[in-house]
C-alpha atoms as a PDB file:
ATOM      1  CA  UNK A   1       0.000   0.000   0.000  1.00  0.00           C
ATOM      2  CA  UNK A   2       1.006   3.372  -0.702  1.00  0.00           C
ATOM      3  CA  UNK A   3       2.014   6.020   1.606  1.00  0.00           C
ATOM      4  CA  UNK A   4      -0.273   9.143   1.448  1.00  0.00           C
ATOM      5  CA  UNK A   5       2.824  11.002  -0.003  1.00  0.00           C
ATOM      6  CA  UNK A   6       3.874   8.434  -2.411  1.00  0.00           C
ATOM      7  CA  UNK A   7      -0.307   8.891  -3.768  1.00  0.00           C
ATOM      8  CA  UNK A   8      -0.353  12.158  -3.855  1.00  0.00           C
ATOM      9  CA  UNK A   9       3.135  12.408  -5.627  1.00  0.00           C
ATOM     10  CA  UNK A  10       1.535  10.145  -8.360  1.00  0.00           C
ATOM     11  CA  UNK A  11      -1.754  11.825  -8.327  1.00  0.00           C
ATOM     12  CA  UNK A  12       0.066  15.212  -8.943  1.00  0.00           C
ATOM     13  CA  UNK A  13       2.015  13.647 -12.090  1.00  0.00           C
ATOM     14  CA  UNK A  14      -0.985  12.414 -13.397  1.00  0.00           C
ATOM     15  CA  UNK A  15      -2.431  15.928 -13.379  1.00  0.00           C
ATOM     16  CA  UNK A  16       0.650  17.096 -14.485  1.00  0.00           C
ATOM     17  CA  UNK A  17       0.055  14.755 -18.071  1.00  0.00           C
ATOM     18  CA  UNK A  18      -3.096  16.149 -17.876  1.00  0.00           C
ATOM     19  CA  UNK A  19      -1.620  19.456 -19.507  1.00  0.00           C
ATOM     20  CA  UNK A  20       0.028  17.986 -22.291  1.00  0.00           C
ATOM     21  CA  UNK A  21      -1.727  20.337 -24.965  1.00  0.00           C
ATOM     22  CA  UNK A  22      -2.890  16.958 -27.129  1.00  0.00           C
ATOM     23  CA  UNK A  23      -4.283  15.202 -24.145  1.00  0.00           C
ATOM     24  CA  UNK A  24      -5.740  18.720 -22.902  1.00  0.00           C
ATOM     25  CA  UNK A  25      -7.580  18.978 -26.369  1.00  0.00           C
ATOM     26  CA  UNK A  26      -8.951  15.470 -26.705  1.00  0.00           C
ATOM     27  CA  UNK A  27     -10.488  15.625 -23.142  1.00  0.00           C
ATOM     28  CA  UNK A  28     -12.191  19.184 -24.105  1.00  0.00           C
ATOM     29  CA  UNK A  29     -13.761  17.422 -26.772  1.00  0.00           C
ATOM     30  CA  UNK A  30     -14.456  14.539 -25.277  1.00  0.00           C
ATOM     31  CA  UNK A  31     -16.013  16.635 -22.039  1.00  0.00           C
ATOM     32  CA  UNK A  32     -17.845  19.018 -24.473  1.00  0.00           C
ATOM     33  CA  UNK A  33     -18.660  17.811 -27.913  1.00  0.00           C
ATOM     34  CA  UNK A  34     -18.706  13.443 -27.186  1.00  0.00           C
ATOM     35  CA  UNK A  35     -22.001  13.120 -26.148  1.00  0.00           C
ATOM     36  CA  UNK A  36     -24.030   9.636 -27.463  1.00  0.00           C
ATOM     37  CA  UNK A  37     -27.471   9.093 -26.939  1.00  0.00           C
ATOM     38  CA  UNK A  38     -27.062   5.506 -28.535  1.00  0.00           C
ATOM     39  CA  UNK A  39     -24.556   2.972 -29.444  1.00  0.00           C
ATOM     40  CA  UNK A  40     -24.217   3.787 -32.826  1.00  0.00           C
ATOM     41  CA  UNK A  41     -23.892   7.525 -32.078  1.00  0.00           C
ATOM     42  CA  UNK A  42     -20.908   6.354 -30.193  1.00  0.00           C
ATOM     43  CA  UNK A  43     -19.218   4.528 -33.233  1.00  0.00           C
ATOM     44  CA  UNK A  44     -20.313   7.429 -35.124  1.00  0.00           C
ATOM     45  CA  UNK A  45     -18.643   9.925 -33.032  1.00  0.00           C
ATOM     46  CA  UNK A  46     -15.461   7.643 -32.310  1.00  0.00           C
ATOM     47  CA  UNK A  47     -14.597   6.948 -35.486  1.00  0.00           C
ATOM     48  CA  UNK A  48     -13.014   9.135 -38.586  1.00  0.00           C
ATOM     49  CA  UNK A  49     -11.115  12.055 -37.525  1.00  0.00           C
ATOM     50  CA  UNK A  50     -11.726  11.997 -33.459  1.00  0.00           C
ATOM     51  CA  UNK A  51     -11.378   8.171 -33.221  1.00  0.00           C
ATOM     52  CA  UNK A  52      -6.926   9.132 -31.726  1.00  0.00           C
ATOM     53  CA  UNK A  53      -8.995  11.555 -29.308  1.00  0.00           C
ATOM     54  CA  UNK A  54     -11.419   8.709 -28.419  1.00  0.00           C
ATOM     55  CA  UNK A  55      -8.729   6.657 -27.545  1.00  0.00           C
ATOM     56  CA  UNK A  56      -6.338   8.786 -25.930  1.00  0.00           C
ATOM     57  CA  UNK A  57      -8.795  10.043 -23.247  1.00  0.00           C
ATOM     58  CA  UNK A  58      -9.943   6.364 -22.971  1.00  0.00           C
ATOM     59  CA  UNK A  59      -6.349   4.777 -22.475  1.00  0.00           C
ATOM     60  CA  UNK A  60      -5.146   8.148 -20.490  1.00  0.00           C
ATOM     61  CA  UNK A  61      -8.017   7.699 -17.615  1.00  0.00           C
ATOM     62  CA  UNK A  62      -7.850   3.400 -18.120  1.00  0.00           C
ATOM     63  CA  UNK A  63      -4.032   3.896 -17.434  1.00  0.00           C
ATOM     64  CA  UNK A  64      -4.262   6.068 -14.470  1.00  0.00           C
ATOM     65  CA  UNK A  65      -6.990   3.689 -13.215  1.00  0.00           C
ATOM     66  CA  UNK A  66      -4.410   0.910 -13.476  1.00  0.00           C
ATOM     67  CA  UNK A  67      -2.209   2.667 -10.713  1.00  0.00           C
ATOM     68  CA  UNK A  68      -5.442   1.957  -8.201  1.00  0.00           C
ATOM     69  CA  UNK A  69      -6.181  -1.465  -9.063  1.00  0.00           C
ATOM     70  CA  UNK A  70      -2.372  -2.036  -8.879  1.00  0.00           C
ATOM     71  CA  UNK A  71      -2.102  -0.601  -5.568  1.00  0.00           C
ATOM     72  CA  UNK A  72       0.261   2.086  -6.569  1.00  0.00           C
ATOM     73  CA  UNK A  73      -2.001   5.010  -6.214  1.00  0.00           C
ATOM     74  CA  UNK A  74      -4.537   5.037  -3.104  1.00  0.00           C
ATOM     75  CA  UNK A  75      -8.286   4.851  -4.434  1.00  0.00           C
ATOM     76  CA  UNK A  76      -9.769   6.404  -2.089  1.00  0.00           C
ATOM     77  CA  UNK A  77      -6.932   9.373  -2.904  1.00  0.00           C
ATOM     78  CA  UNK A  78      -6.867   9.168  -6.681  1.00  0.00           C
ATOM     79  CA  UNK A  79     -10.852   9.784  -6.691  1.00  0.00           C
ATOM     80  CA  UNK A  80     -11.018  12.661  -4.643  1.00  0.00           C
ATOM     81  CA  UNK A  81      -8.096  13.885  -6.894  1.00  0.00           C
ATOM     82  CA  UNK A  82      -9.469  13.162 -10.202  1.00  0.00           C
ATOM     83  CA  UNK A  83     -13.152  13.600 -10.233  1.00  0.00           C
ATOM     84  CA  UNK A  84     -12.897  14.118 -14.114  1.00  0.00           C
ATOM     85  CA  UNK A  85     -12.671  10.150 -14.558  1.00  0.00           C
ATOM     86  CA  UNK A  86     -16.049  10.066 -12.840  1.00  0.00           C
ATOM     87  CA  UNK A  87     -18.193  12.301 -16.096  1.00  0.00           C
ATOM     88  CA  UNK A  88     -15.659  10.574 -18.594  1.00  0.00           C
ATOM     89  CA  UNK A  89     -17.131   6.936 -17.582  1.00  0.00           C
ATOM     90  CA  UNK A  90     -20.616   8.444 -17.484  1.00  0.00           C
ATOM     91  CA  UNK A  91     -20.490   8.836 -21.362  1.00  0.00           C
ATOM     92  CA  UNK A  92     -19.305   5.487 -21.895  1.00  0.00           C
ATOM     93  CA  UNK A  93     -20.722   3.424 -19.304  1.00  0.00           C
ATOM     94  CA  UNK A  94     -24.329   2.699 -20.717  1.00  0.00           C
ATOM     95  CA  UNK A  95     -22.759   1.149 -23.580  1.00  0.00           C
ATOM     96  CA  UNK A  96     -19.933  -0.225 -22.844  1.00  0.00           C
ATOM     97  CA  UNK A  97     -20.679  -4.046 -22.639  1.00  0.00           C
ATOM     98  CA  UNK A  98     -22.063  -3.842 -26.288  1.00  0.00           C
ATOM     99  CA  UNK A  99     -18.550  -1.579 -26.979  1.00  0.00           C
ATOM    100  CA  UNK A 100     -16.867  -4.424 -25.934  1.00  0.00           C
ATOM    101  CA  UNK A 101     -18.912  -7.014 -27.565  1.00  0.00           C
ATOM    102  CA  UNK A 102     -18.263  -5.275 -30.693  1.00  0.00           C
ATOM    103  CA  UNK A 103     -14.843  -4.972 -31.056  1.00  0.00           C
ATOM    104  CA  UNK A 104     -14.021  -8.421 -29.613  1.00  0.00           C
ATOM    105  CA  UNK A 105     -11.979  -6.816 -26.278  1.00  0.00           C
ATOM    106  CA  UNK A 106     -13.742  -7.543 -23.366  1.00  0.00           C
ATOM    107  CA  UNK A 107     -11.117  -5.389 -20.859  1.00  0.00           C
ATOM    108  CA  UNK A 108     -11.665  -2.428 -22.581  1.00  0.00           C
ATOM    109  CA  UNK A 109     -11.729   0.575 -19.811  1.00  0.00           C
ATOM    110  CA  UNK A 110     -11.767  -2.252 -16.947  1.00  0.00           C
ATOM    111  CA  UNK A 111      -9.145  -0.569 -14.615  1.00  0.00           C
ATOM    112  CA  UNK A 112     -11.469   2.596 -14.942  1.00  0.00           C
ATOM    113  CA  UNK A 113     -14.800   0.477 -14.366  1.00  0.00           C
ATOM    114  CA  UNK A 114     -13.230  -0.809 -11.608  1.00  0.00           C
ATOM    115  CA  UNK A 115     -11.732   2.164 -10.151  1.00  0.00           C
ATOM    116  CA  UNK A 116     -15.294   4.055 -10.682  1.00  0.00           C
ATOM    117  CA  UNK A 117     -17.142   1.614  -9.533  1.00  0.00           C
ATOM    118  CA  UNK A 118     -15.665   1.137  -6.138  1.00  0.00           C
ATOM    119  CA  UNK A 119     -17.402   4.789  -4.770  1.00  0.00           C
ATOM    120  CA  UNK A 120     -20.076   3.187  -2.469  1.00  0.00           C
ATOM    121  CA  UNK A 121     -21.945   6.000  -4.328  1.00  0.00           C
ATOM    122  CA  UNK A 122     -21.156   5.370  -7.942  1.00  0.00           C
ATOM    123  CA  UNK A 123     -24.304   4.432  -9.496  1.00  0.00           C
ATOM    124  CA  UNK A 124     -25.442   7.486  -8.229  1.00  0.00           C
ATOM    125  CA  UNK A 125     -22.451   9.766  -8.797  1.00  0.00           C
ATOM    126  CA  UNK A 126     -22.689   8.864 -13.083  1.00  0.00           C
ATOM    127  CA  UNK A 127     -26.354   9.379 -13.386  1.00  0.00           C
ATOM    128  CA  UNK A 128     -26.046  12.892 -11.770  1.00  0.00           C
ATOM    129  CA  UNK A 129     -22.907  13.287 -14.191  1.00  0.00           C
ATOM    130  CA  UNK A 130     -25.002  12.289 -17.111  1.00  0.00           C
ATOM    131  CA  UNK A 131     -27.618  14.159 -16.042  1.00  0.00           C
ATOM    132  CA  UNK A 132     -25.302  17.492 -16.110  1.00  0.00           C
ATOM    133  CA  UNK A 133     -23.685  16.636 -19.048  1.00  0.00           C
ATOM    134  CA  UNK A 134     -26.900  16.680 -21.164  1.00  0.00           C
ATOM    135  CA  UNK A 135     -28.200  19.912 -19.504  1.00  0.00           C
ATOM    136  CA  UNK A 136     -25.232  21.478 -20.465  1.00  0.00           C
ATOM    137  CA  UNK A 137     -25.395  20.609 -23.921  1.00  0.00           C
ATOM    138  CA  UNK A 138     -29.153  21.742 -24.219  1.00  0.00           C
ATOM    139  CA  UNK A 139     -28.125  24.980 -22.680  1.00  0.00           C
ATOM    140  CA  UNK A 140     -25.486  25.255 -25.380  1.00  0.00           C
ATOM    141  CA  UNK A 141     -27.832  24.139 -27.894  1.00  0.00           C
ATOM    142  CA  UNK A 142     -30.144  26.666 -26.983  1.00  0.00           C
ATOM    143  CA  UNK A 143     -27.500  29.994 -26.848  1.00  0.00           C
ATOM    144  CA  UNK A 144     -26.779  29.002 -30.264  1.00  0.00           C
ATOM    145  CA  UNK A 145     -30.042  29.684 -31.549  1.00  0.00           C
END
């Protein structure tokens, strides 16, 4: 087990690769613009010329997940530090047993599912998440108009 310096060391280089301007981009988009009502809106919005963001915020938040669920990063710590990885998994979560149906990879984002799921309040947490996420959009939608 980590000590509570060696997590929050880790926890502050994680924010630090956070900054790196291609990492910072694909999360804005991924925050702002990714939103799928369905599956196939998903694949739609995945693939062609955001499918390297798709998978960069995916792999950057699985990765950092992996430093829980291998002990090297408290949980408990990395979740109060990193709240972002809670709306991220919101978008993905309601389809991500047919995602991983699909493309044959059944571990897809399991170090995040795991890491997620492990707030006693979780269920919870995501469909508030979701819930602001697509309020946000509509009030986008509607100072466009």
């Amino acid at each position: 087990m980590p000590t509570p310096f060696e997590s929050a060391q880790l926890n502050l280089q994680l924010f630090d690769l956070r900054r790196e301007p291609a990492l910072r981009e694909a999360r804005a988009w991924f925050l702002v613009e990714f939103n799928p009502e369905t599956f196939a809106d998903l694949i739609a919005m995945a693939s062609g010329e955001r499918n390297a963001a798709f998978r960069m915020v995916l792999g950057y938040w699985d990765m950092a997940a992996s430093l829980v669920t291998t002990g090297a990063i408290d949980g408990d710590a990395f979740r109060a530090a990193h709240g972002e990885i809670f709306a991220t998994f919101s978008k993905i979560q309601p389809y991500l047993a047919e995602l991983r149906s699909v493309s044959g990879e059944p571990d897809i984002c399991k170090y995040m599912e795991a890491v997620v799921m492990a707030e006693p309040d979780a269920e919870a947490i995501l469909k508030r998440r979701r819930e602001g996420i697509r309020a946000a959009v509509r009030a986008r939608a509607q100072q466009q108009v």
